[in-house]
Protein backbone atom coordinates (compact mmCIF):
# COMPACT_ATOMS: atom_id res chain seq x y z
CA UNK A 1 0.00 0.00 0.00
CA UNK A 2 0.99 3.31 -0.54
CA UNK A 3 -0.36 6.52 1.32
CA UNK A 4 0.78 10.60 0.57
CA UNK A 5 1.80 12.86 3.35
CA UNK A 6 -1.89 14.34 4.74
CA UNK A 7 -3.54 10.64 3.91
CA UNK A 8 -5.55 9.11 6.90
CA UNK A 9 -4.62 5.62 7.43
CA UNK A 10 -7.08 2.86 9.16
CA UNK A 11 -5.50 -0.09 11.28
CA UNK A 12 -8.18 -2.21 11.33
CA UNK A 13 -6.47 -4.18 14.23
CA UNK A 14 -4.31 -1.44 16.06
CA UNK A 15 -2.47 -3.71 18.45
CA UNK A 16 0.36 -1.67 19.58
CA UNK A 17 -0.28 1.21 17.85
CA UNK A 18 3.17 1.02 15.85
CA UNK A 19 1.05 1.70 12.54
CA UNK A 20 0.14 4.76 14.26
CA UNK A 21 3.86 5.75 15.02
CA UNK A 22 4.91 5.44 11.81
CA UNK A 23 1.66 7.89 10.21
CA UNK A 24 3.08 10.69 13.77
CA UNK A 25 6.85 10.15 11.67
CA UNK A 26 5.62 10.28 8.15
CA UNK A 27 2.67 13.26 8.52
CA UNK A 28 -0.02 11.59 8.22
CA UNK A 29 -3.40 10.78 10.36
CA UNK A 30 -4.20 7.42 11.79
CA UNK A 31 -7.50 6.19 13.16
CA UNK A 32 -6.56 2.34 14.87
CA UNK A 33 -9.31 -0.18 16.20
CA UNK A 34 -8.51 -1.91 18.98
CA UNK A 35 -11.14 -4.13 20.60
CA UNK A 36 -9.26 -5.00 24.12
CA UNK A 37 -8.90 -1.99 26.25
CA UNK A 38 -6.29 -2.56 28.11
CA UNK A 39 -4.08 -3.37 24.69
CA UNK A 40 -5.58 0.00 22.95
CA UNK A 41 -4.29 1.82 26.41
CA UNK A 42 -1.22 -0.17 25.27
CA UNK A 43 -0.78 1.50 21.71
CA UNK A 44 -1.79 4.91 23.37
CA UNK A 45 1.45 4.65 25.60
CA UNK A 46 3.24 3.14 22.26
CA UNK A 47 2.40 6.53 20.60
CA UNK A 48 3.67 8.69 23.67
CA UNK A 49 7.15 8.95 22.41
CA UNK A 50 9.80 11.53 22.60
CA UNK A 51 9.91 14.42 20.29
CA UNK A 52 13.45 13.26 20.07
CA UNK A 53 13.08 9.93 19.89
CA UNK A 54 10.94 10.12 16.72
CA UNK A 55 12.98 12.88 15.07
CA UNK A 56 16.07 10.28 15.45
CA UNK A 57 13.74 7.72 13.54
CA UNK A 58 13.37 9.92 10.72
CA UNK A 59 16.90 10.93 10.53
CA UNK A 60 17.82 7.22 10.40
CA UNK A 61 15.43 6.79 7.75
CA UNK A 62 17.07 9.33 5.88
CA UNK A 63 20.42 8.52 6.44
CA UNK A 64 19.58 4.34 5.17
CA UNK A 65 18.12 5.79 2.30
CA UNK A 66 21.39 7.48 1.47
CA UNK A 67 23.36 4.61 1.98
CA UNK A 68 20.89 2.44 -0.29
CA UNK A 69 21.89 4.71 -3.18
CA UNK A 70 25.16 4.84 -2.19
CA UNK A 71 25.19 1.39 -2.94
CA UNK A 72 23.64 1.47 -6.30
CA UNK A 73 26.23 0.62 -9.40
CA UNK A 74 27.07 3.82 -11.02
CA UNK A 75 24.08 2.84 -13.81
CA UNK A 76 21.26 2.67 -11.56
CA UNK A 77 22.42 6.02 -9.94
CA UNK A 78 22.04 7.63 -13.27
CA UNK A 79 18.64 6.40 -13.51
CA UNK A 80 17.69 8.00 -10.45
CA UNK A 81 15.92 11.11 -9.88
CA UNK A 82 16.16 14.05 -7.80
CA UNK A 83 14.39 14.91 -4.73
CA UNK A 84 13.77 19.03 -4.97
CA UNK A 85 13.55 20.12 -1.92
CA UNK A 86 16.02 18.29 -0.36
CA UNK A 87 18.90 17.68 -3.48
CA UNK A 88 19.30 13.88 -3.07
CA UNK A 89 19.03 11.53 -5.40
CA UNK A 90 15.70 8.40 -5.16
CA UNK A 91 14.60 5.72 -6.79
CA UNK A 92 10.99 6.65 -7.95
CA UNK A 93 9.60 10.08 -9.81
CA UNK A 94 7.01 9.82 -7.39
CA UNK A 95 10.11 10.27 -4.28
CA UNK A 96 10.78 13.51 -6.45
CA UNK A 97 8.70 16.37 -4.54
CA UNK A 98 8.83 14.77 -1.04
CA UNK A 99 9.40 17.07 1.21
CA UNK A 100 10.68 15.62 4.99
CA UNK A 101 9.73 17.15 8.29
CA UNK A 102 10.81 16.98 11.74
CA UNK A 103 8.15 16.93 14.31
CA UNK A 104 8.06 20.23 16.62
CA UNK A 105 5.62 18.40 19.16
CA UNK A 106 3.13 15.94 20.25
CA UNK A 107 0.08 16.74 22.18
CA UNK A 108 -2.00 14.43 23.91
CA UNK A 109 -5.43 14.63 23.80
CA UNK A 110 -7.89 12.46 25.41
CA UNK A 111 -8.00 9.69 22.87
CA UNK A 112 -4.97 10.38 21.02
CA UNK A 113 -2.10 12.48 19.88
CA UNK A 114 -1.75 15.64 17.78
CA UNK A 115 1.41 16.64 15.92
CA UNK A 116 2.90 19.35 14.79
CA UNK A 117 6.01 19.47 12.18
CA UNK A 118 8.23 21.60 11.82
CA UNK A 119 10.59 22.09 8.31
CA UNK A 120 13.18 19.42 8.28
CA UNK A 121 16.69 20.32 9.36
CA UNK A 122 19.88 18.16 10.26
CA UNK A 123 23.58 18.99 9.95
CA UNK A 124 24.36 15.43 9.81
CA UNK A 125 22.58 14.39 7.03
CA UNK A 126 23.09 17.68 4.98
CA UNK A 127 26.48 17.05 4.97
CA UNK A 128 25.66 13.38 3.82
CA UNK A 129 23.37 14.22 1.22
CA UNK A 130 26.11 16.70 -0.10
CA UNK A 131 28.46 14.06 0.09
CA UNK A 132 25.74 11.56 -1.83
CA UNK A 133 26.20 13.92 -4.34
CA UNK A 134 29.32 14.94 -5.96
């Protein structure tokens, strides 16, 4: 399945609610069913993470990325495209206008969380991605 930054998407079974993470990291809205209470209370304390803690999950998402095309023969890199807003290169057209985000903060609210984003920003992987490509 595939899903766009701003999608909602449903987890049927929420379980631990580490669907729901992964919508807080990528911008976009979850709704989870859980039908035991005391394993939705679960996922609710799965979704409580650090600000910090889920910025460091993008940035190694980023950073695998890199080293994936890294590892690409010097043909496939020439067949890759270019992200705009950030200058690296990825795999698919549709990987072309992505644009990243670090989240600001997480606010809980009675039966859930809110986030808010903030542009994304890292030294670390600035320098890689300039690195990445010369």
């Amino acid at each position: 399945m595939y899903s766009a930054e701003g999608d909602t998407v449903l987890d049927p079974f929420l379980g631990l609610g580490t669907t729901s993470v992964a919508c807080m990291i990528s911008k976009r809205n979850s709704i989870g069913v859980e039908i035991d209470p005391e394993i939705a209370e679960l996922a609710l304390k799965t979704m409580n993470i650090p600000v910090s803690y889920a910025n460091r999950l993008i940035n190694n998402r980023i950073e695998k990325h890199l080293e994936f095309i890294e590892s690409l023969s010097d043909e496939n890199k020439k067949k890759c495209y270019q992200n705009t807003p950030h200058g690296f290169k990825v795999k698919t057209r549709q990987e072309t206008a992505i644009e990243l985000n670090m989240l600001e903060d997480i606010i809980s609210i009675d039966d859930g969380y809110i986030c808010r984003y903030k542009k994304y920003e890292n030294a670390d992987t600035d320098e890689q991605i300039k690195l990445s490509l010369t």
